[in-house]
C-alpha atoms as a PDB file:
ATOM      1  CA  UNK A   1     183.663 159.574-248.464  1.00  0.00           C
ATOM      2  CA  UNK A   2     181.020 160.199-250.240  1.00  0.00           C
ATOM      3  CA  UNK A   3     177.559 162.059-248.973  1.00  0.00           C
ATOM      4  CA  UNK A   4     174.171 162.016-250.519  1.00  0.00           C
ATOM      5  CA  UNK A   5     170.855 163.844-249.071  1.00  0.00           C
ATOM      6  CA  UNK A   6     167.664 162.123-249.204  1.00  0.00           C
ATOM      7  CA  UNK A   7     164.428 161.892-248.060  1.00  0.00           C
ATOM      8  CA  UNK A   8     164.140 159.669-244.762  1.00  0.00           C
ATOM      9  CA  UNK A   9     163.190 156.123-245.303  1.00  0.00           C
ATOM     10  CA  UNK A  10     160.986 153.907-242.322  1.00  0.00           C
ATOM     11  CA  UNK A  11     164.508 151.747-242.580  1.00  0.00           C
ATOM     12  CA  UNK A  12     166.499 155.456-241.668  1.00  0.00           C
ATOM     13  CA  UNK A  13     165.123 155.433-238.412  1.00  0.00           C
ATOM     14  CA  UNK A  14     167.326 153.560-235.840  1.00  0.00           C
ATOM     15  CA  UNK A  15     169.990 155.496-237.973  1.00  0.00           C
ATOM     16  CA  UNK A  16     168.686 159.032-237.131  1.00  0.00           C
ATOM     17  CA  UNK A  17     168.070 157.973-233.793  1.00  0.00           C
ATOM     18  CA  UNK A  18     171.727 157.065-233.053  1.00  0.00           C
ATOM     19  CA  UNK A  19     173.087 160.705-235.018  1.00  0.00           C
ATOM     20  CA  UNK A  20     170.724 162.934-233.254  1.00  0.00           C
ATOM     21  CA  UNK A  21     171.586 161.126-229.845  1.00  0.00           C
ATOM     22  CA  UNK A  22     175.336 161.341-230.557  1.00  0.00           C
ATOM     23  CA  UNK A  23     175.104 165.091-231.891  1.00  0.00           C
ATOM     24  CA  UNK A  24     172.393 166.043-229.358  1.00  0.00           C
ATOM     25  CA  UNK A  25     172.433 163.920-225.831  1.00  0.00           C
ATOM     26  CA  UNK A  26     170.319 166.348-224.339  1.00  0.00           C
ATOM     27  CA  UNK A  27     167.349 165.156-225.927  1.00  0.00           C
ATOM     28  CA  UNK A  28     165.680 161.731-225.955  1.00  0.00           C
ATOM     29  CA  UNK A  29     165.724 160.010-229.601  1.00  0.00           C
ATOM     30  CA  UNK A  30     164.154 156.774-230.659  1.00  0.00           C
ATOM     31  CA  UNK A  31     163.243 154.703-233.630  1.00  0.00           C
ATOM     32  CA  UNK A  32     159.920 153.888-231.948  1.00  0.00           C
ATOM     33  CA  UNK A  33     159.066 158.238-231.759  1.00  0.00           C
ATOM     34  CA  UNK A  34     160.785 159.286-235.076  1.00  0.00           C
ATOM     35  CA  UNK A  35     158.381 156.602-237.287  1.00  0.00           C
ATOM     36  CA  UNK A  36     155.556 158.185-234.848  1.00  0.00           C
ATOM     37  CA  UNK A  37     156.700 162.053-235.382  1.00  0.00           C
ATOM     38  CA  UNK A  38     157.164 161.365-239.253  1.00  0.00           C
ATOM     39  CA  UNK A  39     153.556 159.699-239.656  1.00  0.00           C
ATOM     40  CA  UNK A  40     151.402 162.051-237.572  1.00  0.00           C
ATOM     41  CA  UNK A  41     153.242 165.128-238.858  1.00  0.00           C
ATOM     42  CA  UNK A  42     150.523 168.141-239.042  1.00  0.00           C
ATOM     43  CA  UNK A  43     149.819 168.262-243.239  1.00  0.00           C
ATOM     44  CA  UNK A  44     150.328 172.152-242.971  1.00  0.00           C
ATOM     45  CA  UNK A  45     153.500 171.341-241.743  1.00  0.00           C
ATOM     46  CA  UNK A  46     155.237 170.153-244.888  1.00  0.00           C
ATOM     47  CA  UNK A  47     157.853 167.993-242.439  1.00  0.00           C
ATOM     48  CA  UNK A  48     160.120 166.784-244.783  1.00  0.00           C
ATOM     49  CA  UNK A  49     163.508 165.075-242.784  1.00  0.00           C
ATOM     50  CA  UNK A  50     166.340 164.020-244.578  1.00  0.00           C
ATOM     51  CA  UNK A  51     169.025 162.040-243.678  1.00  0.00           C
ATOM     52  CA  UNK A  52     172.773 162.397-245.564  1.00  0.00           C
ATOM     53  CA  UNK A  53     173.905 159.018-245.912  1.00  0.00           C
ATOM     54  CA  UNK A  54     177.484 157.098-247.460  1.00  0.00           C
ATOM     55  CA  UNK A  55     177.594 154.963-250.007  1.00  0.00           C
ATOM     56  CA  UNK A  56     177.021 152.509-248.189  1.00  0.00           C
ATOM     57  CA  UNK A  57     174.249 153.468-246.953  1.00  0.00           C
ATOM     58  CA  UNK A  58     174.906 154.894-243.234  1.00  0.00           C
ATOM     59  CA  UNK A  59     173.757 157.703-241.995  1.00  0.00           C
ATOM     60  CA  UNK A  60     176.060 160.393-240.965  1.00  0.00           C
ATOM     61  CA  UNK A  61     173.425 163.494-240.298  1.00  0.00           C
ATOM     62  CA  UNK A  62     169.643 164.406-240.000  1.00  0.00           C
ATOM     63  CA  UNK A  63     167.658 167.122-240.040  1.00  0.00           C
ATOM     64  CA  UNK A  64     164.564 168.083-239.068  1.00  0.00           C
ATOM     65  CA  UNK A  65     162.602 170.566-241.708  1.00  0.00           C
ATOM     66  CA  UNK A  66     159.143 171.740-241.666  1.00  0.00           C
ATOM     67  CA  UNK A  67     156.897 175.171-241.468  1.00  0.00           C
ATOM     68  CA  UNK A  68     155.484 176.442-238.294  1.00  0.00           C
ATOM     69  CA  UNK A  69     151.766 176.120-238.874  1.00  0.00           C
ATOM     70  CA  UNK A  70     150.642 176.656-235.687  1.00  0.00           C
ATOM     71  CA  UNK A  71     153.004 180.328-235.092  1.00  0.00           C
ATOM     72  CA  UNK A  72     150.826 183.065-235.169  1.00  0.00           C
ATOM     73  CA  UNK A  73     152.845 184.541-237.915  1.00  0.00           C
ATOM     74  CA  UNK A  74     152.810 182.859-241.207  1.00  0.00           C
ATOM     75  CA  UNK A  75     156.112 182.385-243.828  1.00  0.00           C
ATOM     76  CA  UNK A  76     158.081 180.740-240.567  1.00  0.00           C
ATOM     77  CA  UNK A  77     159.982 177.642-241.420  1.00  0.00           C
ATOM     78  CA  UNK A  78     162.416 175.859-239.434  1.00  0.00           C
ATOM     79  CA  UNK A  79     165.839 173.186-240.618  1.00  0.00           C
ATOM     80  CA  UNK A  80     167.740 171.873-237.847  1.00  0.00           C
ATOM     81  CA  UNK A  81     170.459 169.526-238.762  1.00  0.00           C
ATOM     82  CA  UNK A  82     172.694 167.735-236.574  1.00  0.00           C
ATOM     83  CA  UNK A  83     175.538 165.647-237.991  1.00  0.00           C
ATOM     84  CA  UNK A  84     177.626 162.470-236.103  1.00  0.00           C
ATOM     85  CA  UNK A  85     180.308 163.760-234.504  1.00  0.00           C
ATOM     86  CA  UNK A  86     182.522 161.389-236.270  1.00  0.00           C
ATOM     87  CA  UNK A  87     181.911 162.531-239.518  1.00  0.00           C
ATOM     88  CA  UNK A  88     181.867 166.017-239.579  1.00  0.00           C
ATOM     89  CA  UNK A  89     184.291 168.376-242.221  1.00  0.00           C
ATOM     90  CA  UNK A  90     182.562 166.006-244.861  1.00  0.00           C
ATOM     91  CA  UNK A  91     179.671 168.667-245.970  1.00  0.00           C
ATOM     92  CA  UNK A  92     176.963 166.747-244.607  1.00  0.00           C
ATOM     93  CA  UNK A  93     175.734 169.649-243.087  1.00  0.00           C
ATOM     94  CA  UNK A  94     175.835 171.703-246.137  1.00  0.00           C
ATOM     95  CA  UNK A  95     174.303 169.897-248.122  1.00  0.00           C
ATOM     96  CA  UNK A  96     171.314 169.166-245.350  1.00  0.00           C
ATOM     97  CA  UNK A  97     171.076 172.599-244.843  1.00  0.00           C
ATOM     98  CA  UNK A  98     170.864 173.472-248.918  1.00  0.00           C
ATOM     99  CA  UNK A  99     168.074 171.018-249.232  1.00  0.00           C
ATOM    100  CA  UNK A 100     166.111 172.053-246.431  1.00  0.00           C
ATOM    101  CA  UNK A 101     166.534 175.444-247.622  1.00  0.00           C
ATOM    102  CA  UNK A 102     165.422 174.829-250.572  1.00  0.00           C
ATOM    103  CA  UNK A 103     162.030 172.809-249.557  1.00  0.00           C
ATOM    104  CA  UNK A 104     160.852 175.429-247.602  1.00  0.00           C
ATOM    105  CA  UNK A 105     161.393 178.301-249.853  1.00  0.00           C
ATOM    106  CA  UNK A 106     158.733 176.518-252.052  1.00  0.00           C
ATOM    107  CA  UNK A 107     156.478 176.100-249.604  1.00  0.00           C
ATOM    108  CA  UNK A 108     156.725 179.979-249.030  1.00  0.00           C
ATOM    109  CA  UNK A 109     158.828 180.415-246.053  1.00  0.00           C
ATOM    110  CA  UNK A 110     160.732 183.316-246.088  1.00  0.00           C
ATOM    111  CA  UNK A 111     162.061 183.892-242.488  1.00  0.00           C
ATOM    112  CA  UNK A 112     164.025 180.206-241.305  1.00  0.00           C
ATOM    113  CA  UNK A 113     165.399 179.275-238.270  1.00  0.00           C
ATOM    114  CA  UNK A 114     167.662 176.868-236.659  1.00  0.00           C
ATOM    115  CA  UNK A 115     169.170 175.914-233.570  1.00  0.00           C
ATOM    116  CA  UNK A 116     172.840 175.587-233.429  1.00  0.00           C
ATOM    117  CA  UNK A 117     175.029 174.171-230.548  1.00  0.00           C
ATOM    118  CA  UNK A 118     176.834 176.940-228.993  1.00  0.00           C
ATOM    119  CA  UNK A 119     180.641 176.518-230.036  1.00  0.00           C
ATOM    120  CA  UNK A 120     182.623 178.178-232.343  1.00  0.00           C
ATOM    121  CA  UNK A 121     182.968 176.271-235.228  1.00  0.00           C
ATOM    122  CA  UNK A 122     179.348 175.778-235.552  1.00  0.00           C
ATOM    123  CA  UNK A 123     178.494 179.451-234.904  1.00  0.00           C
ATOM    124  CA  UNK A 124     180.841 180.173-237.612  1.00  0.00           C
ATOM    125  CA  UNK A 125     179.255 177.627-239.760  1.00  0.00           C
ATOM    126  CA  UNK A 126     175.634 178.949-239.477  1.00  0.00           C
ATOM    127  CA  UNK A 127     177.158 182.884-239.965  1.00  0.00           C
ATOM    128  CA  UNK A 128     178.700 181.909-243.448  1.00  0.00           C
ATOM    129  CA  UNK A 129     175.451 180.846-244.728  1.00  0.00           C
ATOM    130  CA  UNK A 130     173.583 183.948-243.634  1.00  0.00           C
ATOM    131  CA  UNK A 131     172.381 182.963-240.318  1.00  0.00           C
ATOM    132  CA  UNK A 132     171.984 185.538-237.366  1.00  0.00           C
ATOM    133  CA  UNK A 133     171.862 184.565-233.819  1.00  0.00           C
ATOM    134  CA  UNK A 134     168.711 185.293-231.731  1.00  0.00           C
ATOM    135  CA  UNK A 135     167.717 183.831-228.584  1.00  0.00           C
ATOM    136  CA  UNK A 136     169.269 180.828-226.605  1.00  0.00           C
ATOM    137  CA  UNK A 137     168.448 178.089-224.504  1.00  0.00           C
ATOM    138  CA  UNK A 138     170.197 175.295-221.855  1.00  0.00           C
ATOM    139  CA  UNK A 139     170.186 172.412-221.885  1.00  0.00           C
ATOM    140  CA  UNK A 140     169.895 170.895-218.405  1.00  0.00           C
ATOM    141  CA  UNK A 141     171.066 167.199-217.040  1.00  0.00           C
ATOM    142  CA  UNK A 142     169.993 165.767-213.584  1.00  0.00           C
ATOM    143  CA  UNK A 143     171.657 162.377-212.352  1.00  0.00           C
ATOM    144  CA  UNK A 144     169.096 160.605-210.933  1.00  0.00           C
ATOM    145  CA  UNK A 145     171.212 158.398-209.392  1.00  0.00           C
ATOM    146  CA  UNK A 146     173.026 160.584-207.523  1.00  0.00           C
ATOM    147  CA  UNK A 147     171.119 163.665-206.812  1.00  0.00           C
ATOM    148  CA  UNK A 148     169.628 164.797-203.461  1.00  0.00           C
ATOM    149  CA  UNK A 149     166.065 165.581-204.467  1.00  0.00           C
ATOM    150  CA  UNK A 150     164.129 168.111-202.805  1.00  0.00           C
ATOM    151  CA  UNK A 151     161.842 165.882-200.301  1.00  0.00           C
ATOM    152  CA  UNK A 152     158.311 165.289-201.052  1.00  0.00           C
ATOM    153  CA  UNK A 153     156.193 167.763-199.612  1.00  0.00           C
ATOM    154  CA  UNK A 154     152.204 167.468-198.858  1.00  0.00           C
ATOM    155  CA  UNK A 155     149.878 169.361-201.473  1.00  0.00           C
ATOM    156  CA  UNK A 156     148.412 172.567-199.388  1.00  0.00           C
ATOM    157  CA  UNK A 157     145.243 172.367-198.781  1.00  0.00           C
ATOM    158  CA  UNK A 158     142.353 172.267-201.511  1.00  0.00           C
ATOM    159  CA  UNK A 159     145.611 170.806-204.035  1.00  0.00           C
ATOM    160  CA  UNK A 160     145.243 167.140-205.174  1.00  0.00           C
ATOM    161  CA  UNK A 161     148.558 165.315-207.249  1.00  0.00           C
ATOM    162  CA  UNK A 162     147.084 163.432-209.873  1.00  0.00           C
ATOM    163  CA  UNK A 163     148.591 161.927-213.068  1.00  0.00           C
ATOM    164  CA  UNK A 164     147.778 162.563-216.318  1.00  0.00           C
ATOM    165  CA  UNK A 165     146.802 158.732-216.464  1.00  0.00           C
ATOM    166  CA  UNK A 166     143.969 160.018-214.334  1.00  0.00           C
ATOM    167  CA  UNK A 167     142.687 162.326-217.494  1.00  0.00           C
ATOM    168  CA  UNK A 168     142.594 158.990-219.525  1.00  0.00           C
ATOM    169  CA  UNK A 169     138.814 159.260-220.041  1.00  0.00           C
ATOM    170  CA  UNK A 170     138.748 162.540-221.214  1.00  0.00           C
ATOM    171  CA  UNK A 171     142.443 164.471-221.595  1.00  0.00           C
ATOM    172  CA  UNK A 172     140.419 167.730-222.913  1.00  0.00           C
ATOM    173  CA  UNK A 173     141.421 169.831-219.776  1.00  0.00           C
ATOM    174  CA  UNK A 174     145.299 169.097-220.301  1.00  0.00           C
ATOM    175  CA  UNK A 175     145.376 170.075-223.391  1.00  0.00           C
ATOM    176  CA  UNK A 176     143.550 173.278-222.342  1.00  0.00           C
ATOM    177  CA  UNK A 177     146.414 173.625-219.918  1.00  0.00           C
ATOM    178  CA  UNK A 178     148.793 172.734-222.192  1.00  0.00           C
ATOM    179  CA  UNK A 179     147.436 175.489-224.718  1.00  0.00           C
ATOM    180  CA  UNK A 180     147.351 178.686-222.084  1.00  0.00           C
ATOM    181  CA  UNK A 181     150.709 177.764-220.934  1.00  0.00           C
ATOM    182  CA  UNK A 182     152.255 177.166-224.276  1.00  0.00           C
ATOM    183  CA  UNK A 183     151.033 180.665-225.536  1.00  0.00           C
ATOM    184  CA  UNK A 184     152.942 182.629-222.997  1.00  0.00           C
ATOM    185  CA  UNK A 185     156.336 180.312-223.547  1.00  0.00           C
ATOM    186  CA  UNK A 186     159.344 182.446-224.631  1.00  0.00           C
ATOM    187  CA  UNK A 187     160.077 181.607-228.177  1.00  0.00           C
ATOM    188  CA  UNK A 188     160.940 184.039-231.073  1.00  0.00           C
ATOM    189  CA  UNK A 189     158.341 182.540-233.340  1.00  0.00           C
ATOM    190  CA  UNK A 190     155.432 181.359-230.772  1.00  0.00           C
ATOM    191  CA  UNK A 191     152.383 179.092-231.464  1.00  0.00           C
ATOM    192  CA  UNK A 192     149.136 178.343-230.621  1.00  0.00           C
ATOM    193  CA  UNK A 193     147.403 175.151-229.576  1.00  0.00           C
ATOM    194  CA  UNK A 194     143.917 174.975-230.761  1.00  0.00           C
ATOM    195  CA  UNK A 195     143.625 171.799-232.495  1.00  0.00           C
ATOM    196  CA  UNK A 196     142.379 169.120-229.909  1.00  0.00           C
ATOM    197  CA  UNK A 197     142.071 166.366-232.398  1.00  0.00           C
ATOM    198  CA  UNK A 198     145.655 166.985-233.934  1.00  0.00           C
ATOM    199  CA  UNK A 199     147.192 167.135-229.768  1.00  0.00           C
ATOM    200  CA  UNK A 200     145.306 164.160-228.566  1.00  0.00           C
ATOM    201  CA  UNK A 201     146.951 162.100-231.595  1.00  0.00           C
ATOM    202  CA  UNK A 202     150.611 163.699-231.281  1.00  0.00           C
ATOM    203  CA  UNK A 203     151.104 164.842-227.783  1.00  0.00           C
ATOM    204  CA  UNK A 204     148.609 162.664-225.995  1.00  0.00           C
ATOM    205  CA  UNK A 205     149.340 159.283-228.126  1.00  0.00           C
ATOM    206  CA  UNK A 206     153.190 160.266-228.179  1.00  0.00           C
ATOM    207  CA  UNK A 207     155.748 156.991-227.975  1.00  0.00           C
ATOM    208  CA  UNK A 208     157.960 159.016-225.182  1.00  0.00           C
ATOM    209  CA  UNK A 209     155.146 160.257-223.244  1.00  0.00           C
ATOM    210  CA  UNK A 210     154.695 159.036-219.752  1.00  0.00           C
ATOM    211  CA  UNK A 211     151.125 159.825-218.372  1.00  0.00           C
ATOM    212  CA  UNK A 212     152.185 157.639-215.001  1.00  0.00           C
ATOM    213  CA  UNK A 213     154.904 159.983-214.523  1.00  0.00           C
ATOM    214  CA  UNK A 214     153.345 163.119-216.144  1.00  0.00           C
ATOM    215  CA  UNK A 215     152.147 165.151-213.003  1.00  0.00           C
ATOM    216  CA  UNK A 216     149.107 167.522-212.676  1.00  0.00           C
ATOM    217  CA  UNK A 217     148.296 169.686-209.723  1.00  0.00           C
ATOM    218  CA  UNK A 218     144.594 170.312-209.549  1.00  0.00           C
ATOM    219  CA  UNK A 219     142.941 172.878-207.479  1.00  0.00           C
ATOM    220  CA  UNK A 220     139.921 172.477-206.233  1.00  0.00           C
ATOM    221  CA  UNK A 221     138.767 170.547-208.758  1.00  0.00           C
ATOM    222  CA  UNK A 222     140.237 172.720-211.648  1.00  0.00           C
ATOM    223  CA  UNK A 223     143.899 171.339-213.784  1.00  0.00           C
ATOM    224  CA  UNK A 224     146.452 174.367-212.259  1.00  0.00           C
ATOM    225  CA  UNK A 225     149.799 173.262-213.230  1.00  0.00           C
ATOM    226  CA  UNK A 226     151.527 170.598-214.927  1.00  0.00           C
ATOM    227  CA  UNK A 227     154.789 169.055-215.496  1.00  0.00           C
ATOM    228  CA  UNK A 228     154.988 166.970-218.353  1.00  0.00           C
ATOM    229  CA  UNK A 229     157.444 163.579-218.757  1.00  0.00           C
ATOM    230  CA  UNK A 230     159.136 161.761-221.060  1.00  0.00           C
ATOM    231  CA  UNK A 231     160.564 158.544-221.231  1.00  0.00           C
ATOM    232  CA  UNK A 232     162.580 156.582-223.566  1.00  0.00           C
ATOM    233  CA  UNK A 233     162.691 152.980-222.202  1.00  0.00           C
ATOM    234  CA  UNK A 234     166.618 153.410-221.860  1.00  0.00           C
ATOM    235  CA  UNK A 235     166.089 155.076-218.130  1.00  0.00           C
ATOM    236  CA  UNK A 236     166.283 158.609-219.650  1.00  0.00           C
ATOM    237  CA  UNK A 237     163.874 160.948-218.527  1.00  0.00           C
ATOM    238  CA  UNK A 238     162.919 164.631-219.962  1.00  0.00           C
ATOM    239  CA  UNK A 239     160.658 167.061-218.445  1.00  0.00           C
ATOM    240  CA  UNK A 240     158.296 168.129-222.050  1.00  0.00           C
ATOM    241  CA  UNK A 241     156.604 171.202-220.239  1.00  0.00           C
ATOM    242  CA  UNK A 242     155.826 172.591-216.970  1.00  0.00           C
ATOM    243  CA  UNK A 243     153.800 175.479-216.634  1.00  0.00           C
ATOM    244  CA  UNK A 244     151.315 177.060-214.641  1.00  0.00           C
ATOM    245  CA  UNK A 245     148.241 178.900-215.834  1.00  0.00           C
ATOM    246  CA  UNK A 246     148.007 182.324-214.980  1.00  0.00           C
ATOM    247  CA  UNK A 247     145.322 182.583-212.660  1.00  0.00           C
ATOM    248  CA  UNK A 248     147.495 180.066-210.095  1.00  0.00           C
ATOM    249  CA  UNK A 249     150.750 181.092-210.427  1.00  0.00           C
ATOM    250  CA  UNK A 250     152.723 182.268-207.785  1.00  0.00           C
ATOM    251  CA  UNK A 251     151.455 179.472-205.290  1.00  0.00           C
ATOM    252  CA  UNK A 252     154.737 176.905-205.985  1.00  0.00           C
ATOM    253  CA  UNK A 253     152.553 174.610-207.953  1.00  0.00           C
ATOM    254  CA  UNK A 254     154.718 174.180-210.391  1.00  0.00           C
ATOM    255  CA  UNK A 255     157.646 173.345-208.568  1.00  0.00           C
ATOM    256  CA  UNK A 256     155.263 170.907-206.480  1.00  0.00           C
ATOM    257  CA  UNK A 257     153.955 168.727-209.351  1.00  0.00           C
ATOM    258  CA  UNK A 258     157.768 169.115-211.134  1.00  0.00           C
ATOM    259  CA  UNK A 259     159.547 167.198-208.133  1.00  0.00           C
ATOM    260  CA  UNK A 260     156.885 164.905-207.616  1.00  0.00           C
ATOM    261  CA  UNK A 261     157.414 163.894-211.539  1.00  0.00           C
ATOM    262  CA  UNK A 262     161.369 163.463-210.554  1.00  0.00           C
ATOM    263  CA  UNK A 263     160.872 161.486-207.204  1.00  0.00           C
ATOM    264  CA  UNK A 264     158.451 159.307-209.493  1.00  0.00           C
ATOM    265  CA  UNK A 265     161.019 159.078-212.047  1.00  0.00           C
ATOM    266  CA  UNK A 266     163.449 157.969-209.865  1.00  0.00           C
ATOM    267  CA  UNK A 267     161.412 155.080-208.226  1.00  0.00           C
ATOM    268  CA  UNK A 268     160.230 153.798-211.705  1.00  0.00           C
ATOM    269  CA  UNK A 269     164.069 153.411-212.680  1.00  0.00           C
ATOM    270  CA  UNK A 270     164.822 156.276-214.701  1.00  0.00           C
ATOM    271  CA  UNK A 271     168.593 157.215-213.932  1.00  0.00           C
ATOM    272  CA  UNK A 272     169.084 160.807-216.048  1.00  0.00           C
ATOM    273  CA  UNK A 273     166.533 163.379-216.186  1.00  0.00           C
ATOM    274  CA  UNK A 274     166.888 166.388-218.839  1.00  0.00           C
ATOM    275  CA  UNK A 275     165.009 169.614-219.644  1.00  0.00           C
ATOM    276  CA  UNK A 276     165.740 172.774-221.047  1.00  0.00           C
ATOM    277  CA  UNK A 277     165.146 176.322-220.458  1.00  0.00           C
ATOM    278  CA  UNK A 278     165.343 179.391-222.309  1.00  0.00           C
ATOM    279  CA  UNK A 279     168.496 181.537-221.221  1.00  0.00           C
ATOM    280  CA  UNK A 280     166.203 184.374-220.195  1.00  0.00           C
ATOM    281  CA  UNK A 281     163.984 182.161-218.086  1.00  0.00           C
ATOM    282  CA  UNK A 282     165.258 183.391-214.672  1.00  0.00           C
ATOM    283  CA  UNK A 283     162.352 181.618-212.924  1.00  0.00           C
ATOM    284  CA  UNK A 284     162.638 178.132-214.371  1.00  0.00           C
ATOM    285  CA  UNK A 285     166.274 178.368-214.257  1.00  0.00           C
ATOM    286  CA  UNK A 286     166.423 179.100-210.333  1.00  0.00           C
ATOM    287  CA  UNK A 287     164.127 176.697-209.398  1.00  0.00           C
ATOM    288  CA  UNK A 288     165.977 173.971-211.858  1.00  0.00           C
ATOM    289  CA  UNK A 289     169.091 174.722-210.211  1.00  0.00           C
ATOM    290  CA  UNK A 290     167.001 173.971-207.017  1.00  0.00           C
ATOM    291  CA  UNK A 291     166.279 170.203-208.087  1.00  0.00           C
ATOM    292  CA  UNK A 292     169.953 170.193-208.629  1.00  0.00           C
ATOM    293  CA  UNK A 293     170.195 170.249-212.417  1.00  0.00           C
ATOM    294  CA  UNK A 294     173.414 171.519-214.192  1.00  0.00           C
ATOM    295  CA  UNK A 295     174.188 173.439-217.519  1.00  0.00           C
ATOM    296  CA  UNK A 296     175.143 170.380-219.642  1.00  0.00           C
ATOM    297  CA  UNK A 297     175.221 172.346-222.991  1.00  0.00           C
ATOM    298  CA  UNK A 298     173.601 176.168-224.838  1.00  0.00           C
ATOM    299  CA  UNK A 299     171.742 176.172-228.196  1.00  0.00           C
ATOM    300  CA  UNK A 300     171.435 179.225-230.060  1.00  0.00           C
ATOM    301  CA  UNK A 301     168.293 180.005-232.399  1.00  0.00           C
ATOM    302  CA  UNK A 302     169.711 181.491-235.210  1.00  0.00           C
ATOM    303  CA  UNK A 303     167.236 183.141-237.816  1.00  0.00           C
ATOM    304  CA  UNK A 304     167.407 184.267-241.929  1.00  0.00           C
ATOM    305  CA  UNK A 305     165.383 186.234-243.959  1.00  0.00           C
ATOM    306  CA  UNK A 306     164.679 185.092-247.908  1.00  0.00           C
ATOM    307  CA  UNK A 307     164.249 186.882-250.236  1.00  0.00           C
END
C-alpha cells in the first residue's frame, strides 16, 4: 500500500476524526472541532496538520504540527502523529513525522516535542529518530453509567455553583481564571494566556465546549475555581481544566464544582467521562481516583533538540 503526506483538506476531516479516535480514545475527536481548530488556529502558530493517505484516498494517520506561541520560551514546536491501528508497519508515521519535522525547522523551532503512547514499540519508534522521553501523563476513563458518584454536597457558605452559561454576557473573568490557573499547570514547555480576543474565539466559541455543564464556583462574588467540560454529541464527556486560583485553594472547591460537572453530565446523557493528569500530579490524581476514574492508558512527552 501505498502512503502519501499532505496537507489536510476540509474533505480530511471526518477521516482524521475516525484515526485520532481509533489511535487515541482518550480524547474526544470530531469533524465539527477539527474544521473549527484548523480555521481559528493562532497565525503565530504556523498549525500545519497533515494527514497520510492511500491511493485511494483514505486516511491512515494525522498529525497535529504547530509552534508554541504562547510558551514563554520561544523556538518550541510540537508534531504529534497518531496512525490507525490497522495500518501501522506501513511508514505512515515516518513519513508524518519527517514532514512535520521539516515545517517547523523553517519556522525556527529548534527544540520539538511529541507525545507518544506508552508501549514499547512506539517508545522504540520515537528513540530511533532522536527523541528523548520527558514527562508523562494518564489518561483517565469514568463510566458514567456505572459509577457511584460522590453525592452532591451543598456549597459552604458564601460559595454559589454557577455555570459558565451564566458568564454569557461577559466571559472576561473565566478567562482570567483560566489564565492564573493555566500558568501554574505542569508542562515542560508552559504558556501563557493573555490574549482575550484570541480565547473568547477558540476556547469560549469551541464546538466541544459545554458552558451548561462547565462548572464555576464563585466566592463571594469573585470566579474561585472551575472545572471545565467537553462534549462531543456522541455521550462522551472530558473534563478540559479544573483548577483553582491560588488565593482559594485548599478549601475543596475544586473537587466541589468537578463532581457537580459529572453529576450534570450524567443527567444530560453523557455515558463516559475522560480527563487526564500529569503523572506527577499527586493531588488531581487522588482526588480523580476519588470520583472513581481508572488509568485507561500513559503518554509520554518526548522532546529533541535541532540543530
Amino acid at each position: 500500500m501505498t502512503v502519501i503526506v499532505r496537507d489536510v483538506r476540509t474533505q480530511d476531516a471526518e477521516g482524521f476524526a475516525r484515526v485520532r479516535r481509533a489511535a487515541l480514545p482518550y480524547m474526544l475527536s470530531t469533524a465539527e472541532q477539527l474544521v473549527f481548530d484548523w480555521a481559528h488556529a493562532h497565525p503565530d502558530s504556523h498549525y500545519r496538520p497533515l494527514v497520510a493517505v492511500t491511493e485511494a484516498g483514505g486516511v491512515v494517520g494525522t498529525a497535529q504540527v504547530g509552534i508554541a506561541h504562547d510558551a514563554a520560551e520561544p523556538g518550541i514546536g510540537y508534531a504529534n502523529v497518531y496512525v490507525d491501528p490497522a495500518h501501522l508497519g506501513r511508514g505512515a508515521g515516518t513519513l508524518l513525522l519527517s514532514a512535520a519535522e521539516e515545517h517547523l525547522a523553517e519556522r525556527g523551532a529548534r527544540t520539538l516535542y511529541s507525545w507518544v503512547l506508552d508501549a514499547p514499540e512506539n517508545l522504540a519508534w520515537a528513540g530511533r529518530r532522536g527523541y528523548s522521553p520527558s514527562r508523562s501523563a494518564y489518561f483517565l476513563r469514568l463510566d458514567l453509567t456505572a459509577a457511584e458518584l460522590p453525592p452532591l454536597q451543598a456549597p459552604p457558605a458564601g460559595v454559589e455553583l454557577l455555570t459558565a452559561e451564566d458568564f454569557a454576557a461577559d466571559p472576561r473573568p473565566l478567562f482570567e481564571l483560566d489564565a492564573v490557573t493555566t500558568a501554574d499547570e505542569p508542562s515542560d514547555v508552559g504558556a501563557e494566556l493573555d490574549d482575550f480576543a484570541h480565547w473568547r474565539a477558540t476556547t469560549w466559541e469551541h464546538p466541544l465546549f459545554d458552558r451548561a455543564l462547565t462548572t464555576v464556583a464563585v466566592v463571594d462574588g469573585v470566579p474561585a475555581a472551575f472545572s471545565a467540560a467537553q462534549t462531543d454529541g456522541l455521550g462522551r464527556y472530558n473534563s478540559g481544566m479544573t483548577g483553582t486560583a491560588p488565593a482559594f485553594r485548599g478549601r475543596g472547591l475544586a473537587k466541589l464544582a468537578k463532581n457537580t460537572s459529572l453529576h450534570r453530565a450524567r443527567a444530560a446523557g453523557c455515558t463516559e467521562a475522560f480527563t487526564g493528569n500529569d503523572t506527577g500530579n499527586g493531588p488531581m490524581l487522588a482526588i480523580n481516583k476519588w470520583f472513581g476514574y481508572e488509568i485507561g492508558a500513559r503518554e509520554v512527552r518526548h522532546v529533541r533538540t535541532l540543530g
